[in-house]
PDB file of N, CA and C in Angstrom:
ATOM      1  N   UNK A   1      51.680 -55.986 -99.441  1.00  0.00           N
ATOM      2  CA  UNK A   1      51.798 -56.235 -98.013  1.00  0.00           C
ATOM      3  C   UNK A   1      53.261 -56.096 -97.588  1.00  0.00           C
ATOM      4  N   UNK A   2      53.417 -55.449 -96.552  1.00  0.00           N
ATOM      5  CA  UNK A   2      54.967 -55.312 -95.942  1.00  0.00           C
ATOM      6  C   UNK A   2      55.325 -56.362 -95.000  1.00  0.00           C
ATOM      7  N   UNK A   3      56.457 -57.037 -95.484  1.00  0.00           N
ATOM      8  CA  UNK A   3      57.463 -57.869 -94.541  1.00  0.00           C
ATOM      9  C   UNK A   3      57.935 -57.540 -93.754  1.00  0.00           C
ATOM     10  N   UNK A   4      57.242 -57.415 -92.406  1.00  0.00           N
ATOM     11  CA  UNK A   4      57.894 -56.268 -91.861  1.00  0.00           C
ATOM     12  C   UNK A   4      59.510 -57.161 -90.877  1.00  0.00           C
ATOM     13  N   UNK A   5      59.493 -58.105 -90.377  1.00  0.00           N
ATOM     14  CA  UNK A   5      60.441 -59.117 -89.938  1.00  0.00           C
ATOM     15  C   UNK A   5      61.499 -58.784 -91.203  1.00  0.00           C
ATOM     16  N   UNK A   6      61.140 -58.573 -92.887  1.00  0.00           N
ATOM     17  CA  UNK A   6      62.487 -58.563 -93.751  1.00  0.00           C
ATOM     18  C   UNK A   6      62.806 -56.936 -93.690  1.00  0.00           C
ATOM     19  N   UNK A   7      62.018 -56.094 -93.407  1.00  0.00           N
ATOM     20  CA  UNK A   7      62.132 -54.639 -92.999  1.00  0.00           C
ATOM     21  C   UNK A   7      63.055 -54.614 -91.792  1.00  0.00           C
ATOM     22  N   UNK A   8      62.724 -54.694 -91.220  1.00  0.00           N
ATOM     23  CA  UNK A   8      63.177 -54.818 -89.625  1.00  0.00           C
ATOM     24  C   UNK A   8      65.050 -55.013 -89.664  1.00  0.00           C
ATOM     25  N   UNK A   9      64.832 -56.405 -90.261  1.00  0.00           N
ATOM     26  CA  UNK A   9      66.188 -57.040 -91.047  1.00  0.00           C
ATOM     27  C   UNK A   9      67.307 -56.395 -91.675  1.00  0.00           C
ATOM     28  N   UNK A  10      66.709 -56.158 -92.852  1.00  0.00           N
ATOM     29  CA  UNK A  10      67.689 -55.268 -93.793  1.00  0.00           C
ATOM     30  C   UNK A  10      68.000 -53.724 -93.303  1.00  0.00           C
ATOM     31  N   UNK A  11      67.101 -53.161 -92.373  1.00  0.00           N
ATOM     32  CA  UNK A  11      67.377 -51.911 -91.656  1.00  0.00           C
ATOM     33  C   UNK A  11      68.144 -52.066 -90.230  1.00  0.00           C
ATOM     34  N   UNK A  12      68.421 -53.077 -90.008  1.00  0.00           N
ATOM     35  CA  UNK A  12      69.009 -53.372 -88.750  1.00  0.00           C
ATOM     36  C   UNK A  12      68.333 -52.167 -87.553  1.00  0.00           C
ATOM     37  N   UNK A  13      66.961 -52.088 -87.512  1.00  0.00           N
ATOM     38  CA  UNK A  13      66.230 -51.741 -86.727  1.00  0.00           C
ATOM     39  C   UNK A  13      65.878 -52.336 -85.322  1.00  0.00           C
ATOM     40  N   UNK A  14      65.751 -52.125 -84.272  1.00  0.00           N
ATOM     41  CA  UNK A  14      65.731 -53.535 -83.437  1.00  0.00           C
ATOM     42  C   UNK A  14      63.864 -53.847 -83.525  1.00  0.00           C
ATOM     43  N   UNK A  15      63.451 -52.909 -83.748  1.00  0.00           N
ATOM     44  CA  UNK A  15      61.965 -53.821 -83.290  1.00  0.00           C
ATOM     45  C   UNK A  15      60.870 -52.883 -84.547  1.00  0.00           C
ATOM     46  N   UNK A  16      59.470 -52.837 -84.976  1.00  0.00           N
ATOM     47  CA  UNK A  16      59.279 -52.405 -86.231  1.00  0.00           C
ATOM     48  C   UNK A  16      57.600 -53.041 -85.906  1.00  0.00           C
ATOM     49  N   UNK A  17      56.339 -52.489 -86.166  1.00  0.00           N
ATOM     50  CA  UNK A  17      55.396 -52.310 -86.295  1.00  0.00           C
ATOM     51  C   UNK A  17      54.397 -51.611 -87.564  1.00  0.00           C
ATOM     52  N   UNK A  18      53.297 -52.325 -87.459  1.00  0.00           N
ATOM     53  CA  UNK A  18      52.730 -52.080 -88.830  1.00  0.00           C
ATOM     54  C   UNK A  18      51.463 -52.109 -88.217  1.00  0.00           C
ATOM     55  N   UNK A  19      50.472 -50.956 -88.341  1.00  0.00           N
ATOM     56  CA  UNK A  19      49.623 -50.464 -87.688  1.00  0.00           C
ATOM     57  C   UNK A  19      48.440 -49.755 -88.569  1.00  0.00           C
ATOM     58  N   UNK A  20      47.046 -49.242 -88.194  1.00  0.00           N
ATOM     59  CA  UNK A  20      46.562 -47.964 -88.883  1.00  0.00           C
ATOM     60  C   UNK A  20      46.598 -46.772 -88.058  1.00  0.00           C
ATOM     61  N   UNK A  21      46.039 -45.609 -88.955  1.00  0.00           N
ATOM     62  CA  UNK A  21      46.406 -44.633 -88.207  1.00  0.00           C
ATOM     63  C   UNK A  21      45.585 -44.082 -86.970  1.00  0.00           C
ATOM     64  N   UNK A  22      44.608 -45.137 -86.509  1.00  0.00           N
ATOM     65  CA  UNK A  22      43.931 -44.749 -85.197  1.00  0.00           C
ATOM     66  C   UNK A  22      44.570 -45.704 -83.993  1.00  0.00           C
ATOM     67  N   UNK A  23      45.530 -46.211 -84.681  1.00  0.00           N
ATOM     68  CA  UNK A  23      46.438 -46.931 -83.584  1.00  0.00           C
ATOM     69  C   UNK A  23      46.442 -48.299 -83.409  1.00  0.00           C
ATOM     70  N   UNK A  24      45.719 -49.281 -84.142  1.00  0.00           N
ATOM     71  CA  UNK A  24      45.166 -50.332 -84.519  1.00  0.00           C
ATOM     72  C   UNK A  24      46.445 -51.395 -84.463  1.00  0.00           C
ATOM     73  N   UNK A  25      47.129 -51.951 -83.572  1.00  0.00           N
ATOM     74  CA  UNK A  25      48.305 -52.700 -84.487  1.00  0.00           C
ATOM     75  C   UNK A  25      47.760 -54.178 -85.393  1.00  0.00           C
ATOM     76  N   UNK A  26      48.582 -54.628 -86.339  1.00  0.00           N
ATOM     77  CA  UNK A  26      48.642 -55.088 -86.792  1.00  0.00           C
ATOM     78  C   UNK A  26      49.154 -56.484 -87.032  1.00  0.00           C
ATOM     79  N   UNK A  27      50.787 -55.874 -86.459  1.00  0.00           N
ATOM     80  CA  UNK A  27      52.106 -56.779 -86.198  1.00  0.00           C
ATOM     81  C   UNK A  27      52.857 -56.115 -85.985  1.00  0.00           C
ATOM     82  N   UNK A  28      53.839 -56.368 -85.039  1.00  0.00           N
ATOM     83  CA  UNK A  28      54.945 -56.394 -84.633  1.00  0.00           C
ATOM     84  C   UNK A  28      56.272 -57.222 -84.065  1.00  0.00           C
ATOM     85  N   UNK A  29      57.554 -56.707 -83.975  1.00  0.00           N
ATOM     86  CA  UNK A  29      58.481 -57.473 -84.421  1.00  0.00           C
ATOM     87  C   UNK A  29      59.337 -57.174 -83.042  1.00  0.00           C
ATOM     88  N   UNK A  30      59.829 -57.939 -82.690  1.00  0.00           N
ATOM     89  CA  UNK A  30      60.929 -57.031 -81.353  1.00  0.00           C
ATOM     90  C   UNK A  30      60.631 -55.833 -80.375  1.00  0.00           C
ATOM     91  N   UNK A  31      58.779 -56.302 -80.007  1.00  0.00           N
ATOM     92  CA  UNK A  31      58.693 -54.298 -79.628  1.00  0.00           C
ATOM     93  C   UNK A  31      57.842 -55.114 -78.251  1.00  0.00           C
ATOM     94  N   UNK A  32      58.087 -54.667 -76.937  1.00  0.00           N
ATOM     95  CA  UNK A  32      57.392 -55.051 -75.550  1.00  0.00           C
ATOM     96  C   UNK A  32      56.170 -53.756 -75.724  1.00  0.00           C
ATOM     97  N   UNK A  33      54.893 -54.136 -75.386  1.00  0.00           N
ATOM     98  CA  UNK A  33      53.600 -53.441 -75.129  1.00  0.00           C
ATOM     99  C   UNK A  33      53.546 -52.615 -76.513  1.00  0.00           C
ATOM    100  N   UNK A  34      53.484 -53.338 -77.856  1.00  0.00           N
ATOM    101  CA  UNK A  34      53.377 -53.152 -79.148  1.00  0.00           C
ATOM    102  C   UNK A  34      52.321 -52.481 -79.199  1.00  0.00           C
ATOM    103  N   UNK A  35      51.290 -52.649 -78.592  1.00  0.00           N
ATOM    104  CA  UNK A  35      49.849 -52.188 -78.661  1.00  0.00           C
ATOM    105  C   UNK A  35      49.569 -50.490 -78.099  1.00  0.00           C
ATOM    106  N   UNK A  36      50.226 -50.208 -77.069  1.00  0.00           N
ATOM    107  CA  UNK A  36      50.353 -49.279 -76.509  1.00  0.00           C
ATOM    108  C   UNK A  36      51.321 -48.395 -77.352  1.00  0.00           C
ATOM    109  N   UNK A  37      52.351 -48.773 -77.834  1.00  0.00           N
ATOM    110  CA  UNK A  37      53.267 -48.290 -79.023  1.00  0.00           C
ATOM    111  C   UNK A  37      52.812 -48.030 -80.244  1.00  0.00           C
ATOM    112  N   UNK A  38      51.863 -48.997 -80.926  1.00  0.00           N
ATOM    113  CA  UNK A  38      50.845 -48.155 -82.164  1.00  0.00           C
ATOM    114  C   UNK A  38      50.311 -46.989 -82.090  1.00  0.00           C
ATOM    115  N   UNK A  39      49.392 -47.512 -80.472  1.00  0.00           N
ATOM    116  CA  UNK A  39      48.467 -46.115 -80.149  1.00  0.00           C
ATOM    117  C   UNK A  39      48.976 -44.842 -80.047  1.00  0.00           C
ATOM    118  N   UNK A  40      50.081 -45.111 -79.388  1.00  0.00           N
ATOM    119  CA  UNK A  40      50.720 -43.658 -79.270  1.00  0.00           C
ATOM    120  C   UNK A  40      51.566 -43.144 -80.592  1.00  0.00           C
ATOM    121  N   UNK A  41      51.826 -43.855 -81.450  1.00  0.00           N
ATOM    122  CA  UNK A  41      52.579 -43.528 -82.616  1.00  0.00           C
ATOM    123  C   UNK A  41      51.582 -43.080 -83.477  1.00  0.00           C
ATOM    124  N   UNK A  42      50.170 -43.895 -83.562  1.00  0.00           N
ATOM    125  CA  UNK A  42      49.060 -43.694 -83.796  1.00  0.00           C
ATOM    126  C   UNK A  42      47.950 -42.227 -83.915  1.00  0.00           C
ATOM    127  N   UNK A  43      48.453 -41.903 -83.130  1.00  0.00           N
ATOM    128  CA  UNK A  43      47.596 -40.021 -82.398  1.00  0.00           C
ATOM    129  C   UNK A  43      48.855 -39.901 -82.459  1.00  0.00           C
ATOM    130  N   UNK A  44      50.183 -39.288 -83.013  1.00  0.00           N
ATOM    131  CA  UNK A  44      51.226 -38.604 -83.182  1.00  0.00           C
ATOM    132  C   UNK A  44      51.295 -38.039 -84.550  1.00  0.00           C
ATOM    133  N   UNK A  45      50.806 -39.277 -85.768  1.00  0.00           N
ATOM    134  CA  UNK A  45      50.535 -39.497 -86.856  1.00  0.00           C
ATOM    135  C   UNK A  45      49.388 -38.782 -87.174  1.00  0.00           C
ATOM    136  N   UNK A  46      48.183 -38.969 -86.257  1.00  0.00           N
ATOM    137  CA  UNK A  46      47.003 -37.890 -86.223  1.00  0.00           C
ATOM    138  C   UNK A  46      47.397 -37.133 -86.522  1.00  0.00           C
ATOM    139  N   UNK A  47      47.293 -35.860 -85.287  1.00  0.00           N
ATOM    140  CA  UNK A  47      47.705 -34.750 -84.684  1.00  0.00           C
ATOM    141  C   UNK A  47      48.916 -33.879 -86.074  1.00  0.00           C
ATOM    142  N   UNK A  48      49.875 -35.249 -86.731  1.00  0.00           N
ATOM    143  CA  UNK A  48      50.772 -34.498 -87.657  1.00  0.00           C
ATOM    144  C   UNK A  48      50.297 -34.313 -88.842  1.00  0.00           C
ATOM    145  N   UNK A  49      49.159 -35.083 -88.817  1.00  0.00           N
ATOM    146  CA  UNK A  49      48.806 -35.481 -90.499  1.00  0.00           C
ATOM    147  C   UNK A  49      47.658 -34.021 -90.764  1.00  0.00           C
ATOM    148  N   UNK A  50      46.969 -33.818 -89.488  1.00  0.00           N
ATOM    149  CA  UNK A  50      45.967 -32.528 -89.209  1.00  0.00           C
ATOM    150  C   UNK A  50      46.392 -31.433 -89.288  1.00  0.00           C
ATOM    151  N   UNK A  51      47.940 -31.220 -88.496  1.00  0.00           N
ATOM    152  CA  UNK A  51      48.420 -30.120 -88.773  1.00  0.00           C
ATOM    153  C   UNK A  51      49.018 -29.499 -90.070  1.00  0.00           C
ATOM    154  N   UNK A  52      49.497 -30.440 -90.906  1.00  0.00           N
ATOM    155  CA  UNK A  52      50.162 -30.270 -92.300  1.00  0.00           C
ATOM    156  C   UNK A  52      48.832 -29.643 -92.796  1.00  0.00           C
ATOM    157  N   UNK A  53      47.594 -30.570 -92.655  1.00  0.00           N
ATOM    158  CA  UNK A  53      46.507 -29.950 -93.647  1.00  0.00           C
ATOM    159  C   UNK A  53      46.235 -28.445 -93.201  1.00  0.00           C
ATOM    160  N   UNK A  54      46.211 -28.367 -91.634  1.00  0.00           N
ATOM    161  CA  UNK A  54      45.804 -26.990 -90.978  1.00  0.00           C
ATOM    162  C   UNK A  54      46.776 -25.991 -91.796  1.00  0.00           C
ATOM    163  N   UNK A  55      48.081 -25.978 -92.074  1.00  0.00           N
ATOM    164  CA  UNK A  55      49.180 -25.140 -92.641  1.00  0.00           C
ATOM    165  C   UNK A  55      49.202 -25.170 -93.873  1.00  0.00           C
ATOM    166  N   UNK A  56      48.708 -26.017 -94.379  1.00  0.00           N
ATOM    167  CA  UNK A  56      48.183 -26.112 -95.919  1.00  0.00           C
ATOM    168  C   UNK A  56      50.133 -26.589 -96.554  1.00  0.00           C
ATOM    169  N   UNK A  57      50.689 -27.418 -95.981  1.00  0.00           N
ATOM    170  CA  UNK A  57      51.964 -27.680 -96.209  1.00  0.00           C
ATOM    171  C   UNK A  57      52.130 -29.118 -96.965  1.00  0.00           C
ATOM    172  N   UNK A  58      50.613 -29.423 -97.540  1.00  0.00           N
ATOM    173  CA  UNK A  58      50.889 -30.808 -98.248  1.00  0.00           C
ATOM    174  C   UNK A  58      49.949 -32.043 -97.761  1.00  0.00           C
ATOM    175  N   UNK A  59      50.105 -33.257 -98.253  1.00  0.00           N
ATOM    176  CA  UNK A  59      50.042 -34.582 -97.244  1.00  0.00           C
ATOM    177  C   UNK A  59      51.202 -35.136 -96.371  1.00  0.00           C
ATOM    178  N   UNK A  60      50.866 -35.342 -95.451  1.00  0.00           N
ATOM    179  CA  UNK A  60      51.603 -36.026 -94.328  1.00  0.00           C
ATOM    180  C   UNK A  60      52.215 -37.257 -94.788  1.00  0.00           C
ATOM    181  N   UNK A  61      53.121 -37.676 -95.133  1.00  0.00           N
ATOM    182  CA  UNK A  61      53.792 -39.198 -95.707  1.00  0.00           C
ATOM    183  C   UNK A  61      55.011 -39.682 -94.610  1.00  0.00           C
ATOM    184  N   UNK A  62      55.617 -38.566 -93.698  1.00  0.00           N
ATOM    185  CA  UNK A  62      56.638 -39.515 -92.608  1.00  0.00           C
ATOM    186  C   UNK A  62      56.772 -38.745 -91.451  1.00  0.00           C
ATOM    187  N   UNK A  63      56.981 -39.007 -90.184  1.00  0.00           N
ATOM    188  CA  UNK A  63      57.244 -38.793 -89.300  1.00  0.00           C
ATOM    189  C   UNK A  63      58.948 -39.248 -87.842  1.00  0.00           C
ATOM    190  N   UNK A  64      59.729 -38.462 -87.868  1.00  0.00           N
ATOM    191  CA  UNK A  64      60.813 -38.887 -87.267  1.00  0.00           C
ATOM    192  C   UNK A  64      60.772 -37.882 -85.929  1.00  0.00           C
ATOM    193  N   UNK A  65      61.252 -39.222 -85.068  1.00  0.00           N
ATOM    194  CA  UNK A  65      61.505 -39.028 -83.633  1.00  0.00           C
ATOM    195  C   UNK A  65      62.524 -38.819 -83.174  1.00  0.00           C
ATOM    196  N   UNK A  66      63.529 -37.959 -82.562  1.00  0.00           N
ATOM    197  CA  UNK A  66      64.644 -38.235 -82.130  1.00  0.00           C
ATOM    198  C   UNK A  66      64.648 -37.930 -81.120  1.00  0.00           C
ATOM    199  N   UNK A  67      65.169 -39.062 -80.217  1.00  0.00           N
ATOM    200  CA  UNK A  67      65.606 -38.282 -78.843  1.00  0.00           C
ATOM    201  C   UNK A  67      67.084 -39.204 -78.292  1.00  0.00           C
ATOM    202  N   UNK A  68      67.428 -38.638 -77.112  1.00  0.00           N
ATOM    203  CA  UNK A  68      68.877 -39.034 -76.871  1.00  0.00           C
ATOM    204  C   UNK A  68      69.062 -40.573 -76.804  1.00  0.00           C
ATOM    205  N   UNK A  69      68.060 -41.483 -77.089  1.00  0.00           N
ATOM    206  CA  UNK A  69      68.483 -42.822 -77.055  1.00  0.00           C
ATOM    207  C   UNK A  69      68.150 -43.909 -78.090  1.00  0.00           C
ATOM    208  N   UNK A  70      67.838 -43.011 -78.925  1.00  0.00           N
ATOM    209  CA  UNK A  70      67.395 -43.792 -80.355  1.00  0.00           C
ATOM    210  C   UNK A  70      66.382 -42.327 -81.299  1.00  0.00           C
ATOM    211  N   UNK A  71      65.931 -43.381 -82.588  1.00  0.00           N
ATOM    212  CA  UNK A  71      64.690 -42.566 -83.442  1.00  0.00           C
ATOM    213  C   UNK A  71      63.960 -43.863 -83.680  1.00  0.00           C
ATOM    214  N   UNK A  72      62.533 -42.800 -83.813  1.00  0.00           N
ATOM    215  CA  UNK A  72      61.429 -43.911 -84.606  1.00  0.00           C
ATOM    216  C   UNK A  72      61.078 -42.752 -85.750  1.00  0.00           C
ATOM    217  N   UNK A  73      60.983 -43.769 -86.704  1.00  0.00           N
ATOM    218  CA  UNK A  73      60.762 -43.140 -88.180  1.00  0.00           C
ATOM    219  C   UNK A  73      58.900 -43.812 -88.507  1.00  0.00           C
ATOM    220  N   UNK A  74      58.670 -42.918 -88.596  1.00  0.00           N
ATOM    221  CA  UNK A  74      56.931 -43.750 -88.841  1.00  0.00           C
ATOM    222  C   UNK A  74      56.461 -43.389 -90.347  1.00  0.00           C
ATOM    223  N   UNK A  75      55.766 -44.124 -90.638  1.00  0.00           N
ATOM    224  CA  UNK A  75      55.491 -43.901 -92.584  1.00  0.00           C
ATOM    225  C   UNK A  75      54.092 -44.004 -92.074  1.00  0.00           C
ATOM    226  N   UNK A  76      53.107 -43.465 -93.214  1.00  0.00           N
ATOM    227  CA  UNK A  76      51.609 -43.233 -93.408  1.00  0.00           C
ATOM    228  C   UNK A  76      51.558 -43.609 -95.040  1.00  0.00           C
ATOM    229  N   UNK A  77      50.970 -44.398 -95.297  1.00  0.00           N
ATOM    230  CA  UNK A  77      50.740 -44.007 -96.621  1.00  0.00           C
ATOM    231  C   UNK A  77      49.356 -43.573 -97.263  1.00  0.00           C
ATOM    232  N   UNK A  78      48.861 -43.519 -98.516  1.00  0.00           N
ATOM    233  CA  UNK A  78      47.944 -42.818 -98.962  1.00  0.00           C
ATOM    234  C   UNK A  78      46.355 -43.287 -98.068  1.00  0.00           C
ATOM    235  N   UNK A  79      45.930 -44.244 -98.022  1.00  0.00           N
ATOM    236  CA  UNK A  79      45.324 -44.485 -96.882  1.00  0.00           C
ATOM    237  C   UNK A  79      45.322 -44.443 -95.361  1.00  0.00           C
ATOM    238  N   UNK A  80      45.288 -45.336 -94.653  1.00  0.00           N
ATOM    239  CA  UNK A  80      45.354 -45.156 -93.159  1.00  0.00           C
ATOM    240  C   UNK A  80      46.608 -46.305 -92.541  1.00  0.00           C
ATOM    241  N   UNK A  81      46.906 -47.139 -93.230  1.00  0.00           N
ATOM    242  CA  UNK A  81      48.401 -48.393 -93.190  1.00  0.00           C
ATOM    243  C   UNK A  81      49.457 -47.334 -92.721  1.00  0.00           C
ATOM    244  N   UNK A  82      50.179 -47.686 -91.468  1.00  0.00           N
ATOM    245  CA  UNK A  82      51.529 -47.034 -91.075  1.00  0.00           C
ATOM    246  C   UNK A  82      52.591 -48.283 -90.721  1.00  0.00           C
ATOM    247  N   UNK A  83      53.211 -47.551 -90.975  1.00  0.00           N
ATOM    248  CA  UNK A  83      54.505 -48.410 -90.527  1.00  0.00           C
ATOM    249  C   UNK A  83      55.758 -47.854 -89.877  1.00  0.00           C
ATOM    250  N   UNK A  84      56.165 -48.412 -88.632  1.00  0.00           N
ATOM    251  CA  UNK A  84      56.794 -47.512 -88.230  1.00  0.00           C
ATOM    252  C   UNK A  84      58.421 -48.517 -87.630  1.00  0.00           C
ATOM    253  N   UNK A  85      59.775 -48.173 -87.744  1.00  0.00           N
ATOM    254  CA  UNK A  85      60.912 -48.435 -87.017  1.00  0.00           C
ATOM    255  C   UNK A  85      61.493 -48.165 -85.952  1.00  0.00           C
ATOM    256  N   UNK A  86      61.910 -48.829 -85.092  1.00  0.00           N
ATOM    257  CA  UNK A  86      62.544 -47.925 -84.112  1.00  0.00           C
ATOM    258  C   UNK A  86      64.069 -48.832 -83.609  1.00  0.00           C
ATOM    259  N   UNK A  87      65.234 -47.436 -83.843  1.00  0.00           N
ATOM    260  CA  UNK A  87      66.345 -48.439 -83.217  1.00  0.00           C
ATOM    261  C   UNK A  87      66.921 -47.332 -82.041  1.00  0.00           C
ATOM    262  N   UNK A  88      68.004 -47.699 -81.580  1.00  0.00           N
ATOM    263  CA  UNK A  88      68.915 -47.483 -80.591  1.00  0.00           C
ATOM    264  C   UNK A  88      70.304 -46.782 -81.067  1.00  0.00           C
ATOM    265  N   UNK A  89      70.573 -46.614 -82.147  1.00  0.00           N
ATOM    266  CA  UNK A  89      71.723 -46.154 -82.762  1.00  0.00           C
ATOM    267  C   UNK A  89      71.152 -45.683 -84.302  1.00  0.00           C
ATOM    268  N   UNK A  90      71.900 -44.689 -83.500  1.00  0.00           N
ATOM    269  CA  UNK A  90      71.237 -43.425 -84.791  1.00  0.00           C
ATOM    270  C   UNK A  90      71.897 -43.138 -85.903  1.00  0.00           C
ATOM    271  N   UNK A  91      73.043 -44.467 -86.042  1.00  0.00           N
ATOM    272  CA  UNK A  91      74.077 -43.915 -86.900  1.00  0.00           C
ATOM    273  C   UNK A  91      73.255 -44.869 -88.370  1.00  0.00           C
ATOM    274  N   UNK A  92      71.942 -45.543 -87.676  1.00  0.00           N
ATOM    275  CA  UNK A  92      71.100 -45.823 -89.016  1.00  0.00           C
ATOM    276  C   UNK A  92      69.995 -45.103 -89.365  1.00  0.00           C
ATOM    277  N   UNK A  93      70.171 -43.776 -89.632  1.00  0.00           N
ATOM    278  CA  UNK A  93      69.334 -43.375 -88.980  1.00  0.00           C
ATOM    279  C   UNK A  93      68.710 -42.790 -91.088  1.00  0.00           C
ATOM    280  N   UNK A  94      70.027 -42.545 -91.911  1.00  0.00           N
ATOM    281  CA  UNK A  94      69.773 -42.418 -92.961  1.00  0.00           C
ATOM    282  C   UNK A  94      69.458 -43.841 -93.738  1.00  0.00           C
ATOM    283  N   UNK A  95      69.837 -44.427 -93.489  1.00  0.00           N
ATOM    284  CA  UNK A  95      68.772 -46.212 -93.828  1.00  0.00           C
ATOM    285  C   UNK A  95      67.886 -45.931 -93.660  1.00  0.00           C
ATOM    286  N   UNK A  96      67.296 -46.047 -92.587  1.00  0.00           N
ATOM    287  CA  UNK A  96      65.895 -46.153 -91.787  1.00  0.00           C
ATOM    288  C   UNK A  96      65.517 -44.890 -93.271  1.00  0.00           C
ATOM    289  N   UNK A  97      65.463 -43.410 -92.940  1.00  0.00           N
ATOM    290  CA  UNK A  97      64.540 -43.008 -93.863  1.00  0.00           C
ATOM    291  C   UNK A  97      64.303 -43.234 -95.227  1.00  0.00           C
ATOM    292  N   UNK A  98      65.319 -43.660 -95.814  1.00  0.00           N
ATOM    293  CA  UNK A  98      65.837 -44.199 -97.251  1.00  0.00           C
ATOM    294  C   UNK A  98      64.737 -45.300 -97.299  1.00  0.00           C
ATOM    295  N   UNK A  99      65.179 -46.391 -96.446  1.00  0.00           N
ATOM    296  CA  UNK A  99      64.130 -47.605 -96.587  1.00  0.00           C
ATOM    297  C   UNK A  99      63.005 -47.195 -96.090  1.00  0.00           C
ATOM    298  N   UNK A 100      62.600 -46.300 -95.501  1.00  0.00           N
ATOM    299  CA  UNK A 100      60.985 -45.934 -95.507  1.00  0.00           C
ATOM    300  C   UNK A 100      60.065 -45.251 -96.241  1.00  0.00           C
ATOM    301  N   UNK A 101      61.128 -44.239 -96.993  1.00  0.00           N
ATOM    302  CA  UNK A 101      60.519 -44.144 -98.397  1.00  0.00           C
ATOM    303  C   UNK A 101      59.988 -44.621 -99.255  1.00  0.00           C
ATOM    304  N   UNK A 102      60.688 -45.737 -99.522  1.00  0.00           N
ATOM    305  CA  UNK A 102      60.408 -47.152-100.104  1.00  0.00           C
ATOM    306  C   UNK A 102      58.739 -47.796-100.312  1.00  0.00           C
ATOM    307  N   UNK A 103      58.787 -47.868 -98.591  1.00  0.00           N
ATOM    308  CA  UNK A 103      58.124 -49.053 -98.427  1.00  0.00           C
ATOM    309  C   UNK A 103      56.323 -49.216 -98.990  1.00  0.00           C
ATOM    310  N   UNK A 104      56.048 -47.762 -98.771  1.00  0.00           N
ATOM    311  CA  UNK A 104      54.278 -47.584 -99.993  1.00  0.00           C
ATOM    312  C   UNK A 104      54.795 -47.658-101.255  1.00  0.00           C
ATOM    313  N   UNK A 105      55.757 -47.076-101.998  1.00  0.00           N
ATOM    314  CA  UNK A 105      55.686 -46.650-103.643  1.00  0.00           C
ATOM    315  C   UNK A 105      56.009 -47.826-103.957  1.00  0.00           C
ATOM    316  N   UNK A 106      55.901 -49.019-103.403  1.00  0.00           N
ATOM    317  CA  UNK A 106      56.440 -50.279-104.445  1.00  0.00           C
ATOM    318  C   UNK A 106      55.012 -50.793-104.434  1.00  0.00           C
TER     319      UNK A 106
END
């Protein structure tokens, strides 16, 4: 099970959700309309996980967002469990994927 409050923490992320992949949340940490934020991270995760298979480029295991005011880094792991970060400064931005690597293989 993921901590996600000690995730959140040690990534100095501001807010961090733990979801499935039809958008289901779970928990969340620092995030306003969390629910609406699964869903849509949720069918992003779809849509990416479909296309890898459509291209024949593998399994789908992470997803990163960037845009001019932060990233969200979202994890899938071998089942349907996601987990996803999101901060405001991108200068964590190699944490964030480092520690999301992490967070299924343990």
């Amino acid at each position: 099970m993921i901590d996600l409050n000690t995730l959140v923490e040690e990534t100095g992320a501001e807010s961090g959700l733990v979801f499935n992949i039809d958008g289901i949340l779970v928990e969340s940490v620092n995030l306003e309309y969390d629910g609406n934020v699964a869903a849509m991270i949720g069918m992003i995760l779809k849509m990416c996980l479909e296309m890898s298979e459509d291209v024949n480029t593998g399994e789908l295991k992470q997803v990163m967002i960037k845009n001019h005011d932060g990233i969200v880094v979202a994890n899938k792991d071998q089942g349907d469990n996601c987990v996803a970060l999101l901060t405001k400064d991108i200068s964590k931005m190699g944490l964030l994927l480092r520690k999301m690597d992490t967070i299924f293989s343990n």
